[in-house]
Protein backbone atom coordinates (compact mmCIF):
# COMPACT_ATOMS: atom_id res chain seq x y z
CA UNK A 1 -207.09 13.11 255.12
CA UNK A 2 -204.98 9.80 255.39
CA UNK A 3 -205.27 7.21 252.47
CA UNK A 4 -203.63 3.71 251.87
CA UNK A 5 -203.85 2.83 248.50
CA UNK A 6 -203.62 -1.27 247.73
CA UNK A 7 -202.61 -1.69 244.14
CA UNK A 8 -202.45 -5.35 243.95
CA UNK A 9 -201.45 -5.40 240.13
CA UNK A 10 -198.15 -3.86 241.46
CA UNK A 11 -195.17 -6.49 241.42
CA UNK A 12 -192.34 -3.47 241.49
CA UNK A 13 -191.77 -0.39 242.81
CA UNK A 14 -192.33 1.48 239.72
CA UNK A 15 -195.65 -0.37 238.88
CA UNK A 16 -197.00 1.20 242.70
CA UNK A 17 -195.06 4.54 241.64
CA UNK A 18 -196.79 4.43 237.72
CA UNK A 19 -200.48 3.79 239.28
CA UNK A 20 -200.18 6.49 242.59
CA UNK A 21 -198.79 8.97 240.41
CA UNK A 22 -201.80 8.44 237.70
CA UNK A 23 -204.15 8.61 241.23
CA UNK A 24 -202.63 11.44 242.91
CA UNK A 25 -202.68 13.65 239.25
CA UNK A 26 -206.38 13.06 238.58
CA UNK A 27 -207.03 13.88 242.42
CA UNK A 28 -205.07 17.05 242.38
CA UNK A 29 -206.78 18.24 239.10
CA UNK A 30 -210.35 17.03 239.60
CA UNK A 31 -210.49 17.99 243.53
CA UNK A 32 -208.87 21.44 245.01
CA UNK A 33 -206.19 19.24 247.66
CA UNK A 34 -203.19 18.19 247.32
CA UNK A 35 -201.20 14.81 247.41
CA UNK A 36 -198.36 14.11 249.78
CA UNK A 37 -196.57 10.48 249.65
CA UNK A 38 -195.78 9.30 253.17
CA UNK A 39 -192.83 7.04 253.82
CA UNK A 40 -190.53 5.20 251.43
CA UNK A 41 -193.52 2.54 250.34
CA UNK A 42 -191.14 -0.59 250.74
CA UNK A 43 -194.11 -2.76 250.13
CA UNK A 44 -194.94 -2.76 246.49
CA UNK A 45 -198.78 -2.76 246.55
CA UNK A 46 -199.37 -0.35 249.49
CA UNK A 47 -198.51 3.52 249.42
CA UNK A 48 -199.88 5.75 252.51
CA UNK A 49 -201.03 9.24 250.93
CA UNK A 50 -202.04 11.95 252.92
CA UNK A 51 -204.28 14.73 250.88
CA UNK A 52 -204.22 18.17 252.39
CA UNK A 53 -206.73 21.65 251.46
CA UNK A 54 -207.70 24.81 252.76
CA UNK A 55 -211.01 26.55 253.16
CA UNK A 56 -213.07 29.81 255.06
CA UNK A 57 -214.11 26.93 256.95
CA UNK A 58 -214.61 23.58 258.61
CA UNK A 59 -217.99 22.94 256.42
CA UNK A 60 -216.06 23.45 253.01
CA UNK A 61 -212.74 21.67 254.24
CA UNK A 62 -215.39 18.22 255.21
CA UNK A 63 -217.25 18.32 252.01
CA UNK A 64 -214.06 18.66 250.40
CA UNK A 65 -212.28 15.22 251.72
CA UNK A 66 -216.10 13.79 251.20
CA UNK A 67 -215.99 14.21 247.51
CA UNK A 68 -212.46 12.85 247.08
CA UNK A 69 -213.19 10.25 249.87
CA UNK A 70 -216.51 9.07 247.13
CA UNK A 71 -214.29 9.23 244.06
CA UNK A 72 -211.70 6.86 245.70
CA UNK A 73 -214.06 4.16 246.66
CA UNK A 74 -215.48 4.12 242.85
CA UNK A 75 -212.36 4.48 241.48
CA UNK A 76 -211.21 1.14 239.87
């Protein structure tokens, strides 16, 4: 699954890192996938995250991504 997170309260680098980090933790522990960053993230609001799981098969894997893919659009 491919993400781009917008954090618009970032103005630095480590205010993007500080907020994906805090994302990509409660993802990882809540929800059985895990968090890859992809690319540097020059921009400091915008970081591309791809999430990545495994499963006995294609049903599990979809539900999967749909849970995360629900907590991320209600996640404020």
């Amino acid at each position: 699954m491919h993400v781009l997170m917008i954090v618009p309260e970032a103005r630095t680098r480590k205010d993007k890192r500080q907020a994906i980090r805090s994302l990509t933790d409660k993802i990882k522990h809540r929800f059985n996938v895990s968090c890859h960053l992809l690319g540097h993230g020059d921009h400091p609001g915008r970081q591309r995250i791809i999430l990545t799981t495994a499963g006995g098969d294609m049903a599990s894997v979809k539900q999967a991504f749909e849970t995360v893919r629900a907590f991320l659009q209600s996640y404020d």
